[in-house]
C-alpha atoms as a PDB file:
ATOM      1  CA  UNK A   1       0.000   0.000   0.000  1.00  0.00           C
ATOM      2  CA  UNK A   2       1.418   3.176  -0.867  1.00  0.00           C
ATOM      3  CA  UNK A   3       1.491   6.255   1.968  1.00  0.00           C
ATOM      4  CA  UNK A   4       0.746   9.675   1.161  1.00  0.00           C
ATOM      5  CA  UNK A   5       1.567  12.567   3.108  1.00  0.00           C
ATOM      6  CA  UNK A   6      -1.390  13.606   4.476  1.00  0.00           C
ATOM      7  CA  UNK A   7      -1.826  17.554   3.234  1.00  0.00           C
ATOM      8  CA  UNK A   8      -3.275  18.363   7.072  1.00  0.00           C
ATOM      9  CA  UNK A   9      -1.235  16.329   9.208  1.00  0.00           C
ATOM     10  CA  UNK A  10      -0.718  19.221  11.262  1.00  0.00           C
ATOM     11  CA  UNK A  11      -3.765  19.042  12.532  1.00  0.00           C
ATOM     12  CA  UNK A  12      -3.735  15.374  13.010  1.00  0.00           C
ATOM     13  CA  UNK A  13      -0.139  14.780  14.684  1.00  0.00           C
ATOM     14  CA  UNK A  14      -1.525  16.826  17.583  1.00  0.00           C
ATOM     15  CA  UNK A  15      -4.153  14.706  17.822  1.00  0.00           C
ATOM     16  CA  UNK A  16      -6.811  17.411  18.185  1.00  0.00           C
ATOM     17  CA  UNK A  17      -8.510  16.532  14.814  1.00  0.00           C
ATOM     18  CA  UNK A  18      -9.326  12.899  13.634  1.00  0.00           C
ATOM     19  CA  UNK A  19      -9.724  11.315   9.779  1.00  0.00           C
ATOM     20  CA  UNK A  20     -11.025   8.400   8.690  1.00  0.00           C
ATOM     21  CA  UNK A  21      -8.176   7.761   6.018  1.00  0.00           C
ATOM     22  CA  UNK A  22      -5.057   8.787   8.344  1.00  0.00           C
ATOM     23  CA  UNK A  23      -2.693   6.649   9.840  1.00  0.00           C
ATOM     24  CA  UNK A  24      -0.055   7.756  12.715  1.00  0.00           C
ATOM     25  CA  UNK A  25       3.742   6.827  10.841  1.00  0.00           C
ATOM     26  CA  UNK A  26       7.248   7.574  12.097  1.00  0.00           C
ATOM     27  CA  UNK A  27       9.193   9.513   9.998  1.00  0.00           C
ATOM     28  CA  UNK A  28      13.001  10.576  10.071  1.00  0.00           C
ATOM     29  CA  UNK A  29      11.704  14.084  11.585  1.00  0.00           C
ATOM     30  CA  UNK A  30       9.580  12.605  14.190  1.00  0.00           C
ATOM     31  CA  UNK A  31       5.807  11.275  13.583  1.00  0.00           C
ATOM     32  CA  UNK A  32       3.680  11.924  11.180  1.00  0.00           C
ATOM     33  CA  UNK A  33       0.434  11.184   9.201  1.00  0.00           C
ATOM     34  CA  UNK A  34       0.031   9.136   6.330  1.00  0.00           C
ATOM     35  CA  UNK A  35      -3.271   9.163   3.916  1.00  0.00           C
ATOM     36  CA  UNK A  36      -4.482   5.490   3.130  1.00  0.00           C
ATOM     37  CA  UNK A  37      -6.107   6.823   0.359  1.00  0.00           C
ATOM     38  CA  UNK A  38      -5.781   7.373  -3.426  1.00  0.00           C
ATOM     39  CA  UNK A  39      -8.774   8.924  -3.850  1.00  0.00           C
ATOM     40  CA  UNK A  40      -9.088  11.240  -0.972  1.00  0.00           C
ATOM     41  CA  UNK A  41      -5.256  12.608  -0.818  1.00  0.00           C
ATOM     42  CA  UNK A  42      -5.003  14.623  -4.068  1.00  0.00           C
ATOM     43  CA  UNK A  43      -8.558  16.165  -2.859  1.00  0.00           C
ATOM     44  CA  UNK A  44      -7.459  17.107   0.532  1.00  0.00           C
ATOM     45  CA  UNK A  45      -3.982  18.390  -1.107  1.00  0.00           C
ATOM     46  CA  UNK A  46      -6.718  20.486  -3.706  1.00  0.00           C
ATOM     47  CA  UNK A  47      -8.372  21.701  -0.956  1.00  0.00           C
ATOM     48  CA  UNK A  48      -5.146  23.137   1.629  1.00  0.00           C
ATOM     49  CA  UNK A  49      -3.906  24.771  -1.864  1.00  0.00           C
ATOM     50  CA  UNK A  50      -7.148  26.366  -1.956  1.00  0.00           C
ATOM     51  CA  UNK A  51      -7.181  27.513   1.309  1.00  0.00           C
ATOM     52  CA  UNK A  52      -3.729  28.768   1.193  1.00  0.00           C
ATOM     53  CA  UNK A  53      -3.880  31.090  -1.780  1.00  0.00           C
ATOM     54  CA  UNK A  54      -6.760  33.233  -0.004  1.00  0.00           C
ATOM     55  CA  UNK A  55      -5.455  33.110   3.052  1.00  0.00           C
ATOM     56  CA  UNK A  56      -1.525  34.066   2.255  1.00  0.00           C
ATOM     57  CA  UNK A  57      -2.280  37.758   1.151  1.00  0.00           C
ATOM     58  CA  UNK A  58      -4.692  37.898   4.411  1.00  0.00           C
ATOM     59  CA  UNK A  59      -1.719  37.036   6.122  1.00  0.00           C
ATOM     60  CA  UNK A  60       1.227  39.279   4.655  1.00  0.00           C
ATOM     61  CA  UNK A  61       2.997  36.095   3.476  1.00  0.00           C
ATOM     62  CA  UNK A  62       4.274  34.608   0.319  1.00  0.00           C
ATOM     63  CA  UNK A  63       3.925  30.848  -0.422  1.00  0.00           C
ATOM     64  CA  UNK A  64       7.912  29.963   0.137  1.00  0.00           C
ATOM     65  CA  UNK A  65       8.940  27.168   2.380  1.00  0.00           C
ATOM     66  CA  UNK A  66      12.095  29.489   3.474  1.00  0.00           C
ATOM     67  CA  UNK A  67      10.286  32.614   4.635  1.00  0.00           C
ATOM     68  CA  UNK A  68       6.871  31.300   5.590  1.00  0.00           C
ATOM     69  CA  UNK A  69       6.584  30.962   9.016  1.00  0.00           C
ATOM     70  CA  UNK A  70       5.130  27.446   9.847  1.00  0.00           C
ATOM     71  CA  UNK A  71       2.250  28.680  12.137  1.00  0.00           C
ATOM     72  CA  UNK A  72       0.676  30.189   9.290  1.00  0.00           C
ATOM     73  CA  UNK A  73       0.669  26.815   7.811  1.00  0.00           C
ATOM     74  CA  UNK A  74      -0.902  25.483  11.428  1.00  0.00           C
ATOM     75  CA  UNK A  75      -3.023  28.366  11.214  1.00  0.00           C
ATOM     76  CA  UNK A  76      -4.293  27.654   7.908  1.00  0.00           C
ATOM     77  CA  UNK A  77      -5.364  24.535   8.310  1.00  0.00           C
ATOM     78  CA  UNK A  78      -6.826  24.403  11.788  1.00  0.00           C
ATOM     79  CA  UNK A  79      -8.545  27.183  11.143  1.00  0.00           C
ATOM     80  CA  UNK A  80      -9.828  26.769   7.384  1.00  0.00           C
ATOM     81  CA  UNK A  81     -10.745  23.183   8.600  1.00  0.00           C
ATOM     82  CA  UNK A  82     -12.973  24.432  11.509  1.00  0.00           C
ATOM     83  CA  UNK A  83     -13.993  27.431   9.117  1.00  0.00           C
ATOM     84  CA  UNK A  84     -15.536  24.680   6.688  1.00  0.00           C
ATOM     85  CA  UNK A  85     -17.496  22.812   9.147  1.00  0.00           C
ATOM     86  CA  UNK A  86     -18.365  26.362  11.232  1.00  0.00           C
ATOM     87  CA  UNK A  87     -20.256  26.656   7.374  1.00  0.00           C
ATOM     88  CA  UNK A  88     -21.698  23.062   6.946  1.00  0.00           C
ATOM     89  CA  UNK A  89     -23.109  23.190  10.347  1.00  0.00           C
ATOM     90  CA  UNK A  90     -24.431  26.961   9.373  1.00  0.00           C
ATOM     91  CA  UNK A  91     -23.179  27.860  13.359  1.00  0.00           C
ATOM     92  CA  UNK A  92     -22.038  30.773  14.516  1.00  0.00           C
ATOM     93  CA  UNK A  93     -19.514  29.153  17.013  1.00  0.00           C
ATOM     94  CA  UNK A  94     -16.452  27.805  15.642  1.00  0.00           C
ATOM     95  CA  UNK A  95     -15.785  24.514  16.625  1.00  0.00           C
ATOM     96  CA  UNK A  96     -13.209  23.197  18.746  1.00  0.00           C
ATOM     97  CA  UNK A  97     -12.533  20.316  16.429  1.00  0.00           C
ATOM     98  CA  UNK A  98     -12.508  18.396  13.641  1.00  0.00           C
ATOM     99  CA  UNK A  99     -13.558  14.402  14.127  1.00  0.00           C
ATOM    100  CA  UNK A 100     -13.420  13.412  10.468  1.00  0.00           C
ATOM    101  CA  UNK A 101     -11.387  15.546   7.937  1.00  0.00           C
ATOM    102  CA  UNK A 102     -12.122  12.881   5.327  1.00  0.00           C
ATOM    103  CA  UNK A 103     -16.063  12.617   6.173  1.00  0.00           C
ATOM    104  CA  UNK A 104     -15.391  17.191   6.718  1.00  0.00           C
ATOM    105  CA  UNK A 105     -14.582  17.041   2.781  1.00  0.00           C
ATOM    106  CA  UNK A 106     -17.151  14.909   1.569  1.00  0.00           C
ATOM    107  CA  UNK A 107     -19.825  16.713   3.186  1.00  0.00           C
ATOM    108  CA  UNK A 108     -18.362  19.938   1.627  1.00  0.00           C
ATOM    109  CA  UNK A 109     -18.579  18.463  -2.232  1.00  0.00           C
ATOM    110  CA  UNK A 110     -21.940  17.413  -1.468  1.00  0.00           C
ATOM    111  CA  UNK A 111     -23.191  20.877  -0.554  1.00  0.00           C
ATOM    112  CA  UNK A 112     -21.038  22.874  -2.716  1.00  0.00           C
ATOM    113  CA  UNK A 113     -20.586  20.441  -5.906  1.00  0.00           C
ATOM    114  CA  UNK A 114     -17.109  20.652  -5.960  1.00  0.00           C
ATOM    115  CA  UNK A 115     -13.560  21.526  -4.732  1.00  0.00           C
ATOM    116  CA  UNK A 116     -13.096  24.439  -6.636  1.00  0.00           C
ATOM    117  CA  UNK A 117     -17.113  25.735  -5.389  1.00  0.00           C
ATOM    118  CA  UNK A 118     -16.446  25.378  -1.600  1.00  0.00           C
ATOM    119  CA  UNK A 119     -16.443  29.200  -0.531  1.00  0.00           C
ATOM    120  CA  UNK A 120     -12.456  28.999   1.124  1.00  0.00           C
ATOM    121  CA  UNK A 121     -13.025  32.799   0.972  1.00  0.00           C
ATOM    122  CA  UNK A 122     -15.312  32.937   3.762  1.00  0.00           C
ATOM    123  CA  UNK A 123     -12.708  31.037   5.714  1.00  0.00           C
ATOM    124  CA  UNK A 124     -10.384  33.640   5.766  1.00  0.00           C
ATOM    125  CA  UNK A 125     -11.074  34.930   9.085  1.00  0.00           C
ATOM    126  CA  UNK A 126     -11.473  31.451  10.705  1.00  0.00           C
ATOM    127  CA  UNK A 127      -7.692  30.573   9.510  1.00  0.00           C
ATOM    128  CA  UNK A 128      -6.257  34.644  10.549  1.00  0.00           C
ATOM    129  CA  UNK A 129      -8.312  34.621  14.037  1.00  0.00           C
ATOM    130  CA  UNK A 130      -7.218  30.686  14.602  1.00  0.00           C
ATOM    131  CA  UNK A 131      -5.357  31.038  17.856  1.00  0.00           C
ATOM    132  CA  UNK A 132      -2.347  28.433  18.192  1.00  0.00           C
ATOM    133  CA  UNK A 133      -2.217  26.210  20.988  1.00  0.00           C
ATOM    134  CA  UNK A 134       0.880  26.830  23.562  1.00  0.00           C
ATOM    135  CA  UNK A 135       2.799  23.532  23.972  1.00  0.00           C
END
């Protein structure tokens, strides 16, 4: 079976957030998540892309690995994540967080169509206001 880096392993490593497809793997730079799918790791990898080229300009940033700071990646995908289901529920809270990222994205193509329809706009504000968790 092959492994696929899982585009929001972030969230997942933490152990915060859940998903049906990830798997916990050890890596050479400590753990890590894996997807166990074909299907669902090139959508979740459409959908952080997404998410990232609204919310870079929100956040001052340019997408390069060498002067990117890493909690806007964190930030990014906590908070678009919790953004997306703060719209599928249609709540004003935010959620705290995210049981199923695979089940999250499937809900979010059934209500909006399609990757490229899902409104990662609105999320903006979810992903900038996401406050990082102190270790």
């Amino acid at each position: 079976m092959e492994e696929y880096k899982c585009p929001f392993s972030n969230t997942l490593v933490t152990n915060q957030f859940g998903c049906a497809k990830g798997k916990q793997v050890a890596r050479r730079g400590g753990p890590d998540v894996a997807c166990t799918s074909a299907e669902a790791h090139p959508r979740c990898g459409k959908l952080f892309q997404q998410m990232k080229e609204v919310a870079l300009p929100a956040f001052g940033v340019e997408d390069d690995l060498l002067s990117m700071p890493h909690s806007v990646l964190v930030k990014i995908q906590h908070g678009g994540l919790l953004g997306l289901q703060r719209l599928l529920d249609e709540g004003p809270a935010v959620p705290a967080a995210v049981d199923n990222i695979h089940g999250l994205v499937d809900r979010a193509m059934a209500r909006y169509g399609s990757l490229e329809s899902i409104p990662c706009q609105a999320l903006v504000e979810d992903m900038t206001s996401h406050k990082l968790k102190r270790r």
